[in-house]
Protein backbone atom coordinates (compact mmCIF):
# COMPACT_ATOMS: atom_id res chain seq x y z
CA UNK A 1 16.48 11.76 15.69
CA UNK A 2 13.40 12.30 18.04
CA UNK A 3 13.54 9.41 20.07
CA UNK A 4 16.16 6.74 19.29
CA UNK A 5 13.37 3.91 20.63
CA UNK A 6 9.84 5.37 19.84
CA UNK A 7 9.66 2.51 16.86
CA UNK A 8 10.25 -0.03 19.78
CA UNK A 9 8.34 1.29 22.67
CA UNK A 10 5.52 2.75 21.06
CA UNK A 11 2.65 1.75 18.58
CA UNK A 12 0.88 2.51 15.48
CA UNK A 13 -2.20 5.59 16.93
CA UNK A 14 -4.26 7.03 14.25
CA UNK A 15 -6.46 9.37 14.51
CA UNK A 16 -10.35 8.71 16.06
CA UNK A 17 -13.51 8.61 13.97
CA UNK A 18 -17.09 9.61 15.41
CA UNK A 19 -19.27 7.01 16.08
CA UNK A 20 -21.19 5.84 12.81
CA UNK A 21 -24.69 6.81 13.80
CA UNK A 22 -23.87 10.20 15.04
CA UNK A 23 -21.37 11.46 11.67
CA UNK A 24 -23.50 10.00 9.31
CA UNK A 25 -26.04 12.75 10.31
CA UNK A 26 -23.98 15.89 9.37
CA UNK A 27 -21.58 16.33 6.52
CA UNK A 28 -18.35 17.54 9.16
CA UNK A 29 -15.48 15.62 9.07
CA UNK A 30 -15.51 12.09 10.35
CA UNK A 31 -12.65 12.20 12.85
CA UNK A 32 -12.96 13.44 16.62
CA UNK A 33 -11.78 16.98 16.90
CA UNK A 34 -8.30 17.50 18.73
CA UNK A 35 -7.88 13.64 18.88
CA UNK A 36 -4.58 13.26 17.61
CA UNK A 37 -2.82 16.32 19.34
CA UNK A 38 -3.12 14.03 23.00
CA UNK A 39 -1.11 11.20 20.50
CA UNK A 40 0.56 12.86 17.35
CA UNK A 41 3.70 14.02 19.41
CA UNK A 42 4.83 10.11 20.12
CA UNK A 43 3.41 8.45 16.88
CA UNK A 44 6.04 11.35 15.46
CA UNK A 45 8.64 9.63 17.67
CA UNK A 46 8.00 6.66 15.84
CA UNK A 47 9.76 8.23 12.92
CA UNK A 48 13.68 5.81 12.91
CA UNK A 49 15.37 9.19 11.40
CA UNK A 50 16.66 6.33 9.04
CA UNK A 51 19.94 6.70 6.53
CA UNK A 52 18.15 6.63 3.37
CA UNK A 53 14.37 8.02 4.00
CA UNK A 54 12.34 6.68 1.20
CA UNK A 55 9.41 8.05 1.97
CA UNK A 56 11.27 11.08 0.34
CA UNK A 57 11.01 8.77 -2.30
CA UNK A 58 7.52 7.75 -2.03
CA UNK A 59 5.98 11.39 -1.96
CA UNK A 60 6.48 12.92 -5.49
CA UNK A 61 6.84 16.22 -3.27
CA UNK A 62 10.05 15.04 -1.82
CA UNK A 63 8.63 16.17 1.25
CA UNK A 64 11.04 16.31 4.24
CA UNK A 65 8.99 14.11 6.45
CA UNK A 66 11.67 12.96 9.21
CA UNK A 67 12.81 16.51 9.43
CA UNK A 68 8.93 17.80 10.27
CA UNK A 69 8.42 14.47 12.69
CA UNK A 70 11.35 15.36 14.47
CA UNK A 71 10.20 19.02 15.54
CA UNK A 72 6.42 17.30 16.08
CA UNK A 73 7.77 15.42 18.14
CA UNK A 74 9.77 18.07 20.32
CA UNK A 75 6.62 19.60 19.76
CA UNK A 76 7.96 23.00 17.74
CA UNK A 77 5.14 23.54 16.07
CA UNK A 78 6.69 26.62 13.81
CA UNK A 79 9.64 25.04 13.10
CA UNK A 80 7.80 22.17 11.70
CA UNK A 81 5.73 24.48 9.92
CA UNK A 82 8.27 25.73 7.88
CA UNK A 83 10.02 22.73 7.18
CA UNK A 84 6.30 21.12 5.60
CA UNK A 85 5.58 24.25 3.47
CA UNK A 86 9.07 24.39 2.02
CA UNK A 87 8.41 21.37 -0.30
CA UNK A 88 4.06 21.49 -0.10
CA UNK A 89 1.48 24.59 -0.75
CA UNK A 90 -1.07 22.53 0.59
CA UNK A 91 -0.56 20.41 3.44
CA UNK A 92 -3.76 20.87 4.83
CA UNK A 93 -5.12 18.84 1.52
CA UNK A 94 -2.54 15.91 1.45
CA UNK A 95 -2.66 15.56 4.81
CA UNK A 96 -6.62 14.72 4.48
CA UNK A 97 -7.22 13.34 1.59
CA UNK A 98 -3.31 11.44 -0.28
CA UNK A 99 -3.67 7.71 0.20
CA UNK A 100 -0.18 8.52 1.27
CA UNK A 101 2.59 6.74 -1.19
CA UNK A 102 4.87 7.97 2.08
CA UNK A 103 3.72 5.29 4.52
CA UNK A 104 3.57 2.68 2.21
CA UNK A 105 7.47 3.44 1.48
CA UNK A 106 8.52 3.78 5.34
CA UNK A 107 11.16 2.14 6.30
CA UNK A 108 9.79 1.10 9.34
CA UNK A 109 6.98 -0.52 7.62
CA UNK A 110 8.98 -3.18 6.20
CA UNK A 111 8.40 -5.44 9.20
CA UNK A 112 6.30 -2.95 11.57
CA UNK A 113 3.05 -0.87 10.65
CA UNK A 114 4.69 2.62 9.50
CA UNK A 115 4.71 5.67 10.63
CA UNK A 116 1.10 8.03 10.36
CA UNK A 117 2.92 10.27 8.13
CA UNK A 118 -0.69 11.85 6.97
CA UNK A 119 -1.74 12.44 10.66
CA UNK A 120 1.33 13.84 11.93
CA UNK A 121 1.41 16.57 8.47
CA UNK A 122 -2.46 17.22 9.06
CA UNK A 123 -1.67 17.85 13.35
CA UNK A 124 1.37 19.84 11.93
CA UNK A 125 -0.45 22.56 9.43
CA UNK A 126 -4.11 22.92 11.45
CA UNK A 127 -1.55 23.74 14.76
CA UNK A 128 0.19 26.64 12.75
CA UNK A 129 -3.28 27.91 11.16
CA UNK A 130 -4.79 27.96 14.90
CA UNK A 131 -0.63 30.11 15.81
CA UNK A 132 -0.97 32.04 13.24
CA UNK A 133 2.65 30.65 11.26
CA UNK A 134 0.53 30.06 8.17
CA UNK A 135 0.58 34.17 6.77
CA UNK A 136 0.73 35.61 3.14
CA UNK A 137 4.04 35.41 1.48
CA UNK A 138 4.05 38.50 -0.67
CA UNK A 139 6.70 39.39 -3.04
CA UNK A 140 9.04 42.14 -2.38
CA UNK A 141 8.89 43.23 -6.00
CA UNK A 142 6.67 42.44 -8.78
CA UNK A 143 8.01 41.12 -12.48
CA UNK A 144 5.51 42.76 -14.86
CA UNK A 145 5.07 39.34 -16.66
CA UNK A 146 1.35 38.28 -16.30
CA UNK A 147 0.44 34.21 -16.62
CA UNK A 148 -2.82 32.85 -16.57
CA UNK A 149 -3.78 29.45 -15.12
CA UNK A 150 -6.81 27.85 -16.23
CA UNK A 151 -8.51 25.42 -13.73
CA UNK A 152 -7.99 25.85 -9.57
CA UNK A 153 -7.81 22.37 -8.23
CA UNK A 154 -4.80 21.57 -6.67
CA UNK A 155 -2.00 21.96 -9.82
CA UNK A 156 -3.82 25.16 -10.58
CA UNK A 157 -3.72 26.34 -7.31
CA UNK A 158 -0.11 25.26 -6.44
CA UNK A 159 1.08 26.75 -9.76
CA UNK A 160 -0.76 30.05 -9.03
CA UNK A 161 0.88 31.20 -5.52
CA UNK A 162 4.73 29.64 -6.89
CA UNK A 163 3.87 32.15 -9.91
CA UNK A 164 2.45 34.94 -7.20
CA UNK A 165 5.39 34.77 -4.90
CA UNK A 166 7.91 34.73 -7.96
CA UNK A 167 6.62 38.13 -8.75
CA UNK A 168 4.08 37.36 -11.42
CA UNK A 169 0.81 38.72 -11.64
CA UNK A 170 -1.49 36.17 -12.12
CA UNK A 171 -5.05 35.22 -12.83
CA UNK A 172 -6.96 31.78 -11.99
CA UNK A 173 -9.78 31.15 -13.94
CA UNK A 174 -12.65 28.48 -13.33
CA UNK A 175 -15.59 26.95 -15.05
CA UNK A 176 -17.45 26.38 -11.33
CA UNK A 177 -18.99 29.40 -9.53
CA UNK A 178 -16.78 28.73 -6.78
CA UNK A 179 -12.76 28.34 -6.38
CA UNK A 180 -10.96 24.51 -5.78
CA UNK A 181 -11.56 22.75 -8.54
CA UNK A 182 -12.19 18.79 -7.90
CA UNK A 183 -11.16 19.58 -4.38
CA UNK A 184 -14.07 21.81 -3.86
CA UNK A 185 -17.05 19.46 -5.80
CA UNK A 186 -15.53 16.16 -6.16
CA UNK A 187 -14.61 15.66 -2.48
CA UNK A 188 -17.20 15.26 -0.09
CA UNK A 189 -17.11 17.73 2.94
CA UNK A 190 -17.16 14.58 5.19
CA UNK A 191 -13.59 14.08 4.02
CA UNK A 192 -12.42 17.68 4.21
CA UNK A 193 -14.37 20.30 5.49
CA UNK A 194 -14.28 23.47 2.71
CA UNK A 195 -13.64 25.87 5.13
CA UNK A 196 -9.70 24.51 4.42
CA UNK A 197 -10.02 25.57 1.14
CA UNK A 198 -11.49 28.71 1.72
CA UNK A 199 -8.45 29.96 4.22
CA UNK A 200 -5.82 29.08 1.50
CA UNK A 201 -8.31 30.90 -1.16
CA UNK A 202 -7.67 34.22 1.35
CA UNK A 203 -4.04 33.89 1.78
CA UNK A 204 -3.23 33.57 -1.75
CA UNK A 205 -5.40 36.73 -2.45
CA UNK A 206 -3.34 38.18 0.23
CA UNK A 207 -0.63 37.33 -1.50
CA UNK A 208 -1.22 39.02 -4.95
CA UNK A 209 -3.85 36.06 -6.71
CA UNK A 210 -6.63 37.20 -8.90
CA UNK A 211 -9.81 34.74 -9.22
CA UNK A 212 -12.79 34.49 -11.98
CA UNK A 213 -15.22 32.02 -11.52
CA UNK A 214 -17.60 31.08 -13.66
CA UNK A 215 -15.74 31.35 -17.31
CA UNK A 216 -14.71 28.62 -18.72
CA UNK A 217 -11.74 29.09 -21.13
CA UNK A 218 -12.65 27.77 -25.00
CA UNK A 219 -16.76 28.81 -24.65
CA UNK A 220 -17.00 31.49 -22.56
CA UNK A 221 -13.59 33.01 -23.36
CA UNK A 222 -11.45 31.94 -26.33
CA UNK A 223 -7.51 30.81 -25.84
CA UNK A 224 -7.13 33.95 -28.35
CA UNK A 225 -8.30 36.55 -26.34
CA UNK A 226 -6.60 34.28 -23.14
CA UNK A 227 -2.93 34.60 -25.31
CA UNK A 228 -3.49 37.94 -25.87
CA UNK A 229 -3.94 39.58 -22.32
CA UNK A 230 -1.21 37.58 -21.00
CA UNK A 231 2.62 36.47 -21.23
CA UNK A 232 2.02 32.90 -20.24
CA UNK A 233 -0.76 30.47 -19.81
CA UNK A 234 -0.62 27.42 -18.09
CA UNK A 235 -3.26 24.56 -18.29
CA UNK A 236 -4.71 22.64 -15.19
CA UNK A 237 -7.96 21.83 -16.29
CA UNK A 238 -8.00 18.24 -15.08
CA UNK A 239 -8.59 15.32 -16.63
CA UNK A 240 -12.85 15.52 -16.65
CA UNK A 241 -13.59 13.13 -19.04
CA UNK A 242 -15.56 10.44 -17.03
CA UNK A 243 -15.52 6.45 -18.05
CA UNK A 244 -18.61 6.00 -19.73
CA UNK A 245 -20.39 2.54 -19.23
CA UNK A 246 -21.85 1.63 -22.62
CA UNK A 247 -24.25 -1.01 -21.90
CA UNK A 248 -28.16 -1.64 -22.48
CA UNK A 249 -30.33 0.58 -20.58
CA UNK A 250 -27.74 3.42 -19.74
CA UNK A 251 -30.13 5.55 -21.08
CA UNK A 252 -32.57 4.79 -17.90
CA UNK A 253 -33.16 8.24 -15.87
CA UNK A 254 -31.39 7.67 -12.17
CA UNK A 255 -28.04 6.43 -14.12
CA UNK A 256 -25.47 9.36 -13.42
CA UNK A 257 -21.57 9.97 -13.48
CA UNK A 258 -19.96 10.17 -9.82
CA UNK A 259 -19.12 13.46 -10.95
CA UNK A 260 -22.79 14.97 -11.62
CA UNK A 261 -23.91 13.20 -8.54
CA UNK A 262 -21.39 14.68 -5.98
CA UNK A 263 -21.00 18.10 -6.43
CA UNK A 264 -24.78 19.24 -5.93
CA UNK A 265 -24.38 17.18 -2.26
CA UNK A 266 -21.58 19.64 -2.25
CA UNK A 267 -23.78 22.53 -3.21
CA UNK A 268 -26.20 21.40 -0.35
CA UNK A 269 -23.87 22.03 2.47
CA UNK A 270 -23.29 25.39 0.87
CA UNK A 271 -26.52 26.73 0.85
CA UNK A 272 -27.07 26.40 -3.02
CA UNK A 273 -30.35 23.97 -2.55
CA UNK A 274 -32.09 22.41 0.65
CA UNK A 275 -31.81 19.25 -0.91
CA UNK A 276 -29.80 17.69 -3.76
CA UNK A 277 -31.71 17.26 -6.85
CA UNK A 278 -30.00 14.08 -7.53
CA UNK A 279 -30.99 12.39 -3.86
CA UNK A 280 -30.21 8.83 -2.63
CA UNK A 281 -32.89 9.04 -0.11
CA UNK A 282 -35.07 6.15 0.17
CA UNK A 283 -33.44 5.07 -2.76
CA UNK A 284 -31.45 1.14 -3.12
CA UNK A 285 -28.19 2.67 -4.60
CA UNK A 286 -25.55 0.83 -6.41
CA UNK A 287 -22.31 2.33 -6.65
CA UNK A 288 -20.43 1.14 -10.08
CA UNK A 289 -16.03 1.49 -9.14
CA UNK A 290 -14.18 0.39 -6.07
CA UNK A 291 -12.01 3.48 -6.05
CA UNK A 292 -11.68 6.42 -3.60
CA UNK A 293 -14.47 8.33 -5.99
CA UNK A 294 -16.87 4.94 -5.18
CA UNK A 295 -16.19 5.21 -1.86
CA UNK A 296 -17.16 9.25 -1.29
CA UNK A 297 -20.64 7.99 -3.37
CA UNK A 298 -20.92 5.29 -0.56
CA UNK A 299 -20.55 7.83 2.31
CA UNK A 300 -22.61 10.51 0.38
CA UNK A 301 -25.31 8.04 -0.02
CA UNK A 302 -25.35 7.05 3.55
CA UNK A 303 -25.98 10.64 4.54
CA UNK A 304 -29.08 11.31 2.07
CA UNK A 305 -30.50 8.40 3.64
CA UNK A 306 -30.25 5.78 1.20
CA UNK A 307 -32.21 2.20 1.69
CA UNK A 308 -29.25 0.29 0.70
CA UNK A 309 -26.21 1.00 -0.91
CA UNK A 310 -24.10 -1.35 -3.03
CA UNK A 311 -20.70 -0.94 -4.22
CA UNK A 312 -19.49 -2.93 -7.25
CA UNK A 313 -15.80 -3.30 -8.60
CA UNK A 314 -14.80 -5.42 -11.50
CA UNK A 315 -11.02 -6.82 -10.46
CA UNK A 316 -10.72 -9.30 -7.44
CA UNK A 317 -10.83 -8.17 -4.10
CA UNK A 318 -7.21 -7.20 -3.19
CA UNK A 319 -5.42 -9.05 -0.21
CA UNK A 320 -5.30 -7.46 3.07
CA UNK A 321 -1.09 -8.00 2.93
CA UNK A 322 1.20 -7.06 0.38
CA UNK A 323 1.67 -9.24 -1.97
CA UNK A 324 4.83 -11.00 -3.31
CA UNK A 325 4.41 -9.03 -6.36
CA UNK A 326 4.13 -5.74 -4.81
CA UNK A 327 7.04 -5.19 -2.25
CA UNK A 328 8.92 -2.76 -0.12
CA UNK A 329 8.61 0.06 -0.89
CA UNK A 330 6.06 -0.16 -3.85
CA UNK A 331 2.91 1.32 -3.50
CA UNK A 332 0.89 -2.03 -2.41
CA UNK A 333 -2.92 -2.56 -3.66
CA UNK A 334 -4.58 -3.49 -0.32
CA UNK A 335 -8.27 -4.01 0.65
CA UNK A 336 -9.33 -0.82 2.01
CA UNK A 337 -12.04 0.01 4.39
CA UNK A 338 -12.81 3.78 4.32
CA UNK A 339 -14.91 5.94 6.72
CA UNK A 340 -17.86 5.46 4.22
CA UNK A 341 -17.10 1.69 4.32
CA UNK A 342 -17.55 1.65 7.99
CA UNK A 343 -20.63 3.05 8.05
CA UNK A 344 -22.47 -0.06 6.19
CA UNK A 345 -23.31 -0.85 2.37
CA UNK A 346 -22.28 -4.13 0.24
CA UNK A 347 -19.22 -4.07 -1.24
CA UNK A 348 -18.88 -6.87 -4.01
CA UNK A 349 -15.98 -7.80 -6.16
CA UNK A 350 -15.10 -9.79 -9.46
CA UNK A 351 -18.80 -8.58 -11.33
CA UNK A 352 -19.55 -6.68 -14.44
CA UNK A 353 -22.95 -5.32 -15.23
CA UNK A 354 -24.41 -6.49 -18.19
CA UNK A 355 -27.36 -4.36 -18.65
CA UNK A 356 -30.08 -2.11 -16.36
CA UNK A 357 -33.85 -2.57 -16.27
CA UNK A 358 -36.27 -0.22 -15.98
CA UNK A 359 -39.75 0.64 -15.38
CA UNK A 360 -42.59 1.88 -17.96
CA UNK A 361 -41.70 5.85 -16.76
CA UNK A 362 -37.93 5.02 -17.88
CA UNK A 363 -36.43 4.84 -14.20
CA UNK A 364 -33.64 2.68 -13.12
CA UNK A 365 -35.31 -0.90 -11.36
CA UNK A 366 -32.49 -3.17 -11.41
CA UNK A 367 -29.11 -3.62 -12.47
CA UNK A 368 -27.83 -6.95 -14.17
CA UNK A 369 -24.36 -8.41 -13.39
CA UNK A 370 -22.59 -11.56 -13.84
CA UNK A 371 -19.43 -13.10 -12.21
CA UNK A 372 -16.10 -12.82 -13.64
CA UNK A 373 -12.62 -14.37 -13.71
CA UNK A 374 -9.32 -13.99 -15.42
CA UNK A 375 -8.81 -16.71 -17.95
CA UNK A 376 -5.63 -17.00 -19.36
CA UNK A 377 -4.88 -13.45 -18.96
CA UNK A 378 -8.59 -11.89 -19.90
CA UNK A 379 -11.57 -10.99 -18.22
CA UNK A 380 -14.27 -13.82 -18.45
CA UNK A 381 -17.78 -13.86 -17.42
CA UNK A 382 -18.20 -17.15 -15.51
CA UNK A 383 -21.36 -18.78 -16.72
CA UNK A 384 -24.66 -19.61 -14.86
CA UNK A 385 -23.98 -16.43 -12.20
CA UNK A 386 -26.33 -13.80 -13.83
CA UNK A 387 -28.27 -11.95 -11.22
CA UNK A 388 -29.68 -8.82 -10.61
CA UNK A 389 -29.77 -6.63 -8.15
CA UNK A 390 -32.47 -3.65 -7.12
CA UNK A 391 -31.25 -0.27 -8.43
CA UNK A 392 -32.91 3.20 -8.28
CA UNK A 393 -29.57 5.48 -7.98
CA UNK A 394 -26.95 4.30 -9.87
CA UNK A 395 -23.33 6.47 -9.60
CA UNK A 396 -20.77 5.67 -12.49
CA UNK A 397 -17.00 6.32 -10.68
CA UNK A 398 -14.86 4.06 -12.93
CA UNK A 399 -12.41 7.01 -13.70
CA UNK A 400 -11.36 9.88 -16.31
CA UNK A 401 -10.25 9.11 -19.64
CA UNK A 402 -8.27 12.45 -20.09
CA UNK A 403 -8.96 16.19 -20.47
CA UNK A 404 -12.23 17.92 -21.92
CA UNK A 405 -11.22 18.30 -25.44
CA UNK A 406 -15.31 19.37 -26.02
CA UNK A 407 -15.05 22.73 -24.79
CA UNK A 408 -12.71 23.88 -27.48
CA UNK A 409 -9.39 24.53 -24.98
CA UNK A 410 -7.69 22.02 -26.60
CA UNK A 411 -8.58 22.67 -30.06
CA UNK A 412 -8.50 26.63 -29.83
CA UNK A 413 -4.69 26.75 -28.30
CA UNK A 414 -3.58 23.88 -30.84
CA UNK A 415 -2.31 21.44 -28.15
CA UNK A 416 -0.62 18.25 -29.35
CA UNK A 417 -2.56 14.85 -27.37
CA UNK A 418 0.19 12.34 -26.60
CA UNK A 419 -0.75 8.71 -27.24
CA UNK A 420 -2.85 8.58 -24.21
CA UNK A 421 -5.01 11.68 -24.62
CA UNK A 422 -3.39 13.64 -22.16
CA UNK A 423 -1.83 17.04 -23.39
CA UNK A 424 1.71 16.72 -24.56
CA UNK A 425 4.52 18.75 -23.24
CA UNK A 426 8.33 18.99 -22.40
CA UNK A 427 10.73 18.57 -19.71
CA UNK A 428 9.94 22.14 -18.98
CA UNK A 429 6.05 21.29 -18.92
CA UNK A 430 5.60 23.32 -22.06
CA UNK A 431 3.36 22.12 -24.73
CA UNK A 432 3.48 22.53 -28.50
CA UNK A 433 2.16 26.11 -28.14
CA UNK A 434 5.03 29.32 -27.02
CA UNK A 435 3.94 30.06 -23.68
CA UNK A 436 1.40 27.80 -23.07
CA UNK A 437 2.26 25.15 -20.32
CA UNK A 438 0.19 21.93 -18.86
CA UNK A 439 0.37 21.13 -15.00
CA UNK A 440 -1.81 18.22 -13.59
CA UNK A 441 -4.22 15.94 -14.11
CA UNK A 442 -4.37 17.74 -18.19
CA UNK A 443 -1.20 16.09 -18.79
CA UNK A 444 -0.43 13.22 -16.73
CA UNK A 445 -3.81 12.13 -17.12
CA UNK A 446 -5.86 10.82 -13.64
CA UNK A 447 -3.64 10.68 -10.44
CA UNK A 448 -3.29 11.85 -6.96
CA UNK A 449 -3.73 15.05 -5.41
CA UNK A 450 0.20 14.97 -3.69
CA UNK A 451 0.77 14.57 -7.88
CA UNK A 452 -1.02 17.31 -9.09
CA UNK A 453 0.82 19.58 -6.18
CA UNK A 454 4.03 18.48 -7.33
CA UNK A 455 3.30 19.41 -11.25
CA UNK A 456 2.50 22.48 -10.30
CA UNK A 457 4.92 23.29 -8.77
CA UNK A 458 7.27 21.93 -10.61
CA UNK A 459 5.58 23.64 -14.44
CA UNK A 460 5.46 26.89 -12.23
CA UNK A 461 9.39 27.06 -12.56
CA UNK A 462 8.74 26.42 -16.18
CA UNK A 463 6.67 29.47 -16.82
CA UNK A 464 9.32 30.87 -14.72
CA UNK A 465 12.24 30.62 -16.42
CA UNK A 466 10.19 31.11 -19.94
CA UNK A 467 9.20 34.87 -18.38
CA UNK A 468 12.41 35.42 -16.81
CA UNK A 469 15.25 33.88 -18.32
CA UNK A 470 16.23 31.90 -15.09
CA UNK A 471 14.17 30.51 -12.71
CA UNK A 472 14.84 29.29 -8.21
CA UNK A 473 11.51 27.92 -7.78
CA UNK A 474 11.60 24.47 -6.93
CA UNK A 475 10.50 21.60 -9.71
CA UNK A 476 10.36 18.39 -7.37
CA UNK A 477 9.35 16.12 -10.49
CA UNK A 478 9.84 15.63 -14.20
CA UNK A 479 6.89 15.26 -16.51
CA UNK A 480 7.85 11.96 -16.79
CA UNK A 481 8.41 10.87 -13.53
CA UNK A 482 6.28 8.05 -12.24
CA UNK A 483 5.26 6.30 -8.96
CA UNK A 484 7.65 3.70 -8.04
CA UNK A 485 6.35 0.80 -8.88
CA UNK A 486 6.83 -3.18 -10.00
């Protein structure tokens, strides 16, 4: 235990945002560099070392968390290295960007505010890349089986260096022109600089991992030719089929999916266009989806220099304690104020648009909504509170449906849908198809990035043991294995 009283003598620290009007200038991260180092060592302390650690349970990774606060703490910065990587590839991306199940299932945080799990594990891995404890892991002898893994966001990625270090040769392919999947053009650089991608890009290259950008498997190369060149394919394309919003005057120019409007801010900050060609600047911008993807609209909109910005979310706005319904050590729905929430907009809850207006040159004017209510179980417009409000940019980011099944992957392999669109598979993670696997987003359908690591991971010993007979790579969930909840 790191210190017996730390949950008694010291408080809840996290880690220290720029002020507003200087971050919202640049696209860096929004904390303060080095901030938490000064802190991290006694917010560690914090950690109770308690009999039954469910934030083991709360992380699908089963990550060892009081183990890695403990040597924080004592401030062995290797030692807690190790002790992160051994259940997580990519610490440096949870410990950014998880909403972190972990906290929310602390033990401490039944009657205290819980530990900052995410802060200490993000202190933890930039301190070894800055030591030097973060090096390739290459395998002492190689397999001969080759695997393919088609799509490099986080399951693709995690799934790649398991396969890499088991000894397998293996090739990531990717539809983008650059490696990382929704990680590197769905999250905003505010939240996570790319530059953490890019290190973990070289390592695993180190390491033995081939990349091809640019090709997306069913149009620009078919699953036949994919089956063909190699033993075992496994599929992490994501779920990319965006919520559509099928009302009048969708059709209006200015209307766009959170996920067209996103990556080209993206593609600014890498030197792909001086400005993005879908631009909030100037613009009155309503944001349609209270979610995390709403939020990185918000803050992306704030940057491009947006007149106003307006976020709208359909279901009432959530309590700021848990509720009776949602207890200890469920993963609570609580009102949330992000970074891009802090730096100004309208958020407004309980409305549903009805329709968009335009102008004579078909451009987004105004969005329509109107109050609603539950009634007896179902979603109710209340009458007499149409309004509308002025929009120019309007960002859909109501979720993903399920996987692309337009592209032909789906088709091409012959991969069984289960009831909810999401690729079918087994407790192994193998679909329908011989040596064709699913990790991710493809077949649990939308979720969180500490998810996707643990599926692929976990289908990686899948494709293992179908190459090799046996298999000693770790599988910390089931397909079928949920987040604990009421």
């Amino acid at each position: 235990m790191a210190d017996p009283k730390g949950f008694l003598t010291t408080g809840r620290e996290v880690a220290k945002t720029r002020p507003v009007g200087e971050r919202v200038k640049d696209w860096n991260e929004v904390y303060v560099p080095g901030s938490l180092l000064p802190i991290i060592s006694k917010q560690a302390g914090r950690c109770m070392d308690c009999g039954i650690p469910f934030c083991h349970n709360g992380c699908p990774l089963g990550n060892l968390i009081p183990e890695w606060n403990d040597y924080a703490y004592r401030e062995d910065w290797s030692a807690a290295s190790e002790r992160l990587h051994a259940t997580n590839n990519f610490p440096e991306f949870t410990g950014r960007l998880c909403p972190a199940p972990c906290e929310a299932a602390c033990v401490l945080g039944i009657n205290q505010p819980a530990v900052t799990i995410k802060n200490v594990e993000v202190s933890i891995i930039d301190k070894a890349w800055d030591g030097g404890d973060v090096r390739p892991q290459i395998p002492e002898r190689l397999s001969g089986k080759t695997a393919a893994v088609i799509g490099s966001g986080p399951a693709g990625l995690a799934a790649a260096q398991q396969l890499t270090r088991a000894g397998h040769t293996v090739v990531v392919y990717e539809r983008a022109d650059r490696i990382g999947g929704l990680l590197r053009y769905g999250i905003p650089e505010f939240k996570m600089e790319k530059r953490h991608i890019n290190r973990r890009i070289e390592q695993m290259r180190a390491e033995g991992t081939k990349f091809r950008t640019g090709i997306e498997i069913g149009r620009d190369l078919t699953a036949t030719d994919l089956r063909k060149r190699f033993d075992a394919v496994v599929v992490a394309a994501g779920a990319t089929t965006a919520r559509d919003l099928p009302v009048p005057g969708r059709e209006l120019k200015g209307i766009h999916q959170a996920m067209e409007y996103l990556p080209l801010a993206n593609k600014v900050v890498e030197g792909d266009f001086v400005t993005s060609p879908i631009s909030a600047e100037g613009k009155h911008v309503v944001v349609i989806g209270g979610g995390d993807t709403g939020a990185d609209c918000v803050g992306t909109a704030h940057r491009q220099g947006a007149a106003s910005v307006t976020q709208l979310e359909i279901m009432p706005r959530p309590g700021e304690e848990r509720a009776a319904n949602q207890p200890w050590p469920t993963f609570p729905m609580l009102y949330k104020v992000t970074s891009a929430h802090e730096e100004g907009g309208e958020r407004v809850y309980s409305v549903s648009t009805t329709h968009f207006e335009g102008d004579e040159d078909g451009n987004v004017q105004f969005l329509h909504l109107v109050e609603v209510e539950f009634v007896d179980g179902k979603l109710t417009q209340k009458p007499g509170t149409e309004r509308k409000i002025p929009a120019q940019l309007v960002t859909l980011a109501m979720g993903f449906t399920g996987t692309d099944v337009e592209n032909g992957l789906v088709a091409q392999f012959g991969l069984a849908l289960d009831e909810r669109g999401n690729i079918a598979r087994d407790a192994d993670f193998a679909t329908n198809v011989d040596g064709v696997f699913v990790a991710g987003d493809a077949g649990r359908g939308q979720s969180l990035i500490v998810w996707a690591i643990a599926e692929g991971r976990s289908a990686a010993r899948g494709v293992d043991r179908y190459l090799t007979g046996a298999s000693s790579l770790p599988a910390p969930i089931r397909p079928t294995d949920r987040a604990l909840t009421v």
